[in-house]
C-alpha atoms as a PDB file:
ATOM      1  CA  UNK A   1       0.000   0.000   0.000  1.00  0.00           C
ATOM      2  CA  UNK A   2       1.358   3.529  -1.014  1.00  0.00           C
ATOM      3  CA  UNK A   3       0.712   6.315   1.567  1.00  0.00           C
ATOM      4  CA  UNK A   4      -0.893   9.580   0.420  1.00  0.00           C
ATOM      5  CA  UNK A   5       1.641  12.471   0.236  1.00  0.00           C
ATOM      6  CA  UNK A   6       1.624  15.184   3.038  1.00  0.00           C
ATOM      7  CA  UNK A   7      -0.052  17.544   0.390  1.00  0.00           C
ATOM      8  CA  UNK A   8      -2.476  14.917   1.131  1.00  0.00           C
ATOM      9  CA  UNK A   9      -3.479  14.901   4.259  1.00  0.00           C
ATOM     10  CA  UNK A  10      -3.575  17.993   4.730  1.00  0.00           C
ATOM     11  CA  UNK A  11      -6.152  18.057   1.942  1.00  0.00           C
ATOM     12  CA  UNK A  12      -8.294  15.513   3.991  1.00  0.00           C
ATOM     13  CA  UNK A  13      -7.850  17.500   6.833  1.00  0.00           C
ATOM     14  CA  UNK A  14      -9.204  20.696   5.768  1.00  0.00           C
ATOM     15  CA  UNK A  15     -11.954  18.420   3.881  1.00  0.00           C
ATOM     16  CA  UNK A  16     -13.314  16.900   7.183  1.00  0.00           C
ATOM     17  CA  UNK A  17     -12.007  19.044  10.270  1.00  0.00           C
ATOM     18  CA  UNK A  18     -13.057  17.862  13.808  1.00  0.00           C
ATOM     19  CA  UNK A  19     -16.996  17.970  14.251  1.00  0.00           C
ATOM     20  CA  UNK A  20     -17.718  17.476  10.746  1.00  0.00           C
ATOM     21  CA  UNK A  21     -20.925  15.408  10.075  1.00  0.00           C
ATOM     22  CA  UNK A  22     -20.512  12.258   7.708  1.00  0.00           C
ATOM     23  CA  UNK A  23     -22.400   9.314   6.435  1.00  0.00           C
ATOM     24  CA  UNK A  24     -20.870   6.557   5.754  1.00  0.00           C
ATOM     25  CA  UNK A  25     -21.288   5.357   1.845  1.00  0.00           C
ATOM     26  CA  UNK A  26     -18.809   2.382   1.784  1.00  0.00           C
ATOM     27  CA  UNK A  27     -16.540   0.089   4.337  1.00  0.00           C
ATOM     28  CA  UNK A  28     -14.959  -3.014   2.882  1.00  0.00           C
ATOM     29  CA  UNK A  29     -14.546  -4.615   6.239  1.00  0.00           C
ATOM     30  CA  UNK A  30     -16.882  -7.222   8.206  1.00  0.00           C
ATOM     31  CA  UNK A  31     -17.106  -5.192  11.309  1.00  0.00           C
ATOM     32  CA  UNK A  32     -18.232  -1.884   9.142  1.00  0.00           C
ATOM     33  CA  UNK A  33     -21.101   0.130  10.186  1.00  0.00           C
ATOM     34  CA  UNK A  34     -23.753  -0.253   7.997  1.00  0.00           C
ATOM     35  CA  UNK A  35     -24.388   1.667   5.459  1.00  0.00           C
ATOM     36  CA  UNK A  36     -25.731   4.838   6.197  1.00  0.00           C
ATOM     37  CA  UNK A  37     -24.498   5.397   9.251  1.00  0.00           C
ATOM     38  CA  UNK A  38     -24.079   8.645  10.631  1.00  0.00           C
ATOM     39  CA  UNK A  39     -21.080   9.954  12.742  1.00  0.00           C
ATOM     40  CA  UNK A  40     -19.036  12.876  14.031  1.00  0.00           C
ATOM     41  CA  UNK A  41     -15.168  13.483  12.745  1.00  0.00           C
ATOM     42  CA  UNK A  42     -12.482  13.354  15.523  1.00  0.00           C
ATOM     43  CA  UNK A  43      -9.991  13.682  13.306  1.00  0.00           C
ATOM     44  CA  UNK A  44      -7.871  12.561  10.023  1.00  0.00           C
ATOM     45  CA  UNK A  45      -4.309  10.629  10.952  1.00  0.00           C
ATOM     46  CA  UNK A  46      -1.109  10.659   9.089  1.00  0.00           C
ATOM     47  CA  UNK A  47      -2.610   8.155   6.264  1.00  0.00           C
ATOM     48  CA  UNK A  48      -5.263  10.917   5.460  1.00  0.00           C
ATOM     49  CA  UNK A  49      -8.007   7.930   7.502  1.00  0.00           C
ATOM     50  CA  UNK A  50     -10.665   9.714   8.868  1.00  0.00           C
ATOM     51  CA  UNK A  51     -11.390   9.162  12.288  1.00  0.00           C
ATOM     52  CA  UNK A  52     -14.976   8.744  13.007  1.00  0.00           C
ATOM     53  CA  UNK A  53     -16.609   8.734  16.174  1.00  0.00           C
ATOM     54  CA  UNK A  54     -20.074   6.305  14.539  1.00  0.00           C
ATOM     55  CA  UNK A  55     -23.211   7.352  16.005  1.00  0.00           C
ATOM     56  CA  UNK A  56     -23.865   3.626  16.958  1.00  0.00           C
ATOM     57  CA  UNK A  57     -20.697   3.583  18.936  1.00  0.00           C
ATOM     58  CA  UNK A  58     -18.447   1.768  16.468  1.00  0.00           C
ATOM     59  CA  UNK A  59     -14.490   3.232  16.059  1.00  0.00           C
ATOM     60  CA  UNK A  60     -13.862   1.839  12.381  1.00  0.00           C
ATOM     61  CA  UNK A  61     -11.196   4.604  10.641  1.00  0.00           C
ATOM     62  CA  UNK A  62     -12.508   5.423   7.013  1.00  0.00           C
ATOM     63  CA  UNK A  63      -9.889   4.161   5.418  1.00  0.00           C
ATOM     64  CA  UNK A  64      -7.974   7.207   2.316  1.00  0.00           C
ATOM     65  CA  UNK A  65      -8.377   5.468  -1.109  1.00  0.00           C
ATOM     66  CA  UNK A  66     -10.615   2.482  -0.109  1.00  0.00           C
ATOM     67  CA  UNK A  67     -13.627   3.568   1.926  1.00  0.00           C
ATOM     68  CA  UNK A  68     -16.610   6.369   0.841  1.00  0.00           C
ATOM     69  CA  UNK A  69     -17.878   8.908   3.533  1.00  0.00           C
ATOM     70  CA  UNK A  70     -19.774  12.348   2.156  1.00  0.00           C
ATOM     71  CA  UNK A  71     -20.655  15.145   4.673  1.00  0.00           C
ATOM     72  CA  UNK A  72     -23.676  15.721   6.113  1.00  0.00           C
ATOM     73  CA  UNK A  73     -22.931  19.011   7.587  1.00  0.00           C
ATOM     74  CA  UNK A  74     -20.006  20.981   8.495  1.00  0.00           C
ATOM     75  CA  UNK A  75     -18.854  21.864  11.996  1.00  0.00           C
ATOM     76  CA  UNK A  76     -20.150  25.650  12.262  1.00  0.00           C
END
């Protein structure tokens, strides 16, 4: 796997800052919320993942370049 550049992250960052809304569109992974899924932005870590605290309590990272996530709303 090839990590995103800085330029990057710091992209993703400014694209979901902390308290952003999201809804999750895609998770390859068993555990996944499903679909739909609603949750609040912590953060984005140095591989550009989104941290995402999931409304029904789950702690899966949106993974940069293989899961989907689209805002709901912004943080102001």
């Amino acid at each position: 796997m090839r990590f995103p550049s800085r330029e990057m992250v710091d992209a993703v960052r400014n694209s979901y800052p902390a308290g952003t809304r999201v809804e999750l569109v895609r998770m390859r992974d068993v555990q996944a919320p499903p679909v739909g899924t609603q949750g609040t932005v912590i953060g984005v870590d140095d591989t550009a993942s989104v941290i995402v605290a999931w409304d029904n309590g789950s702690g899966l990272n949106v993974i940069y370049g293989e899961d989907i996530i689209r805002k709901v709303s912004d943080n102001d």
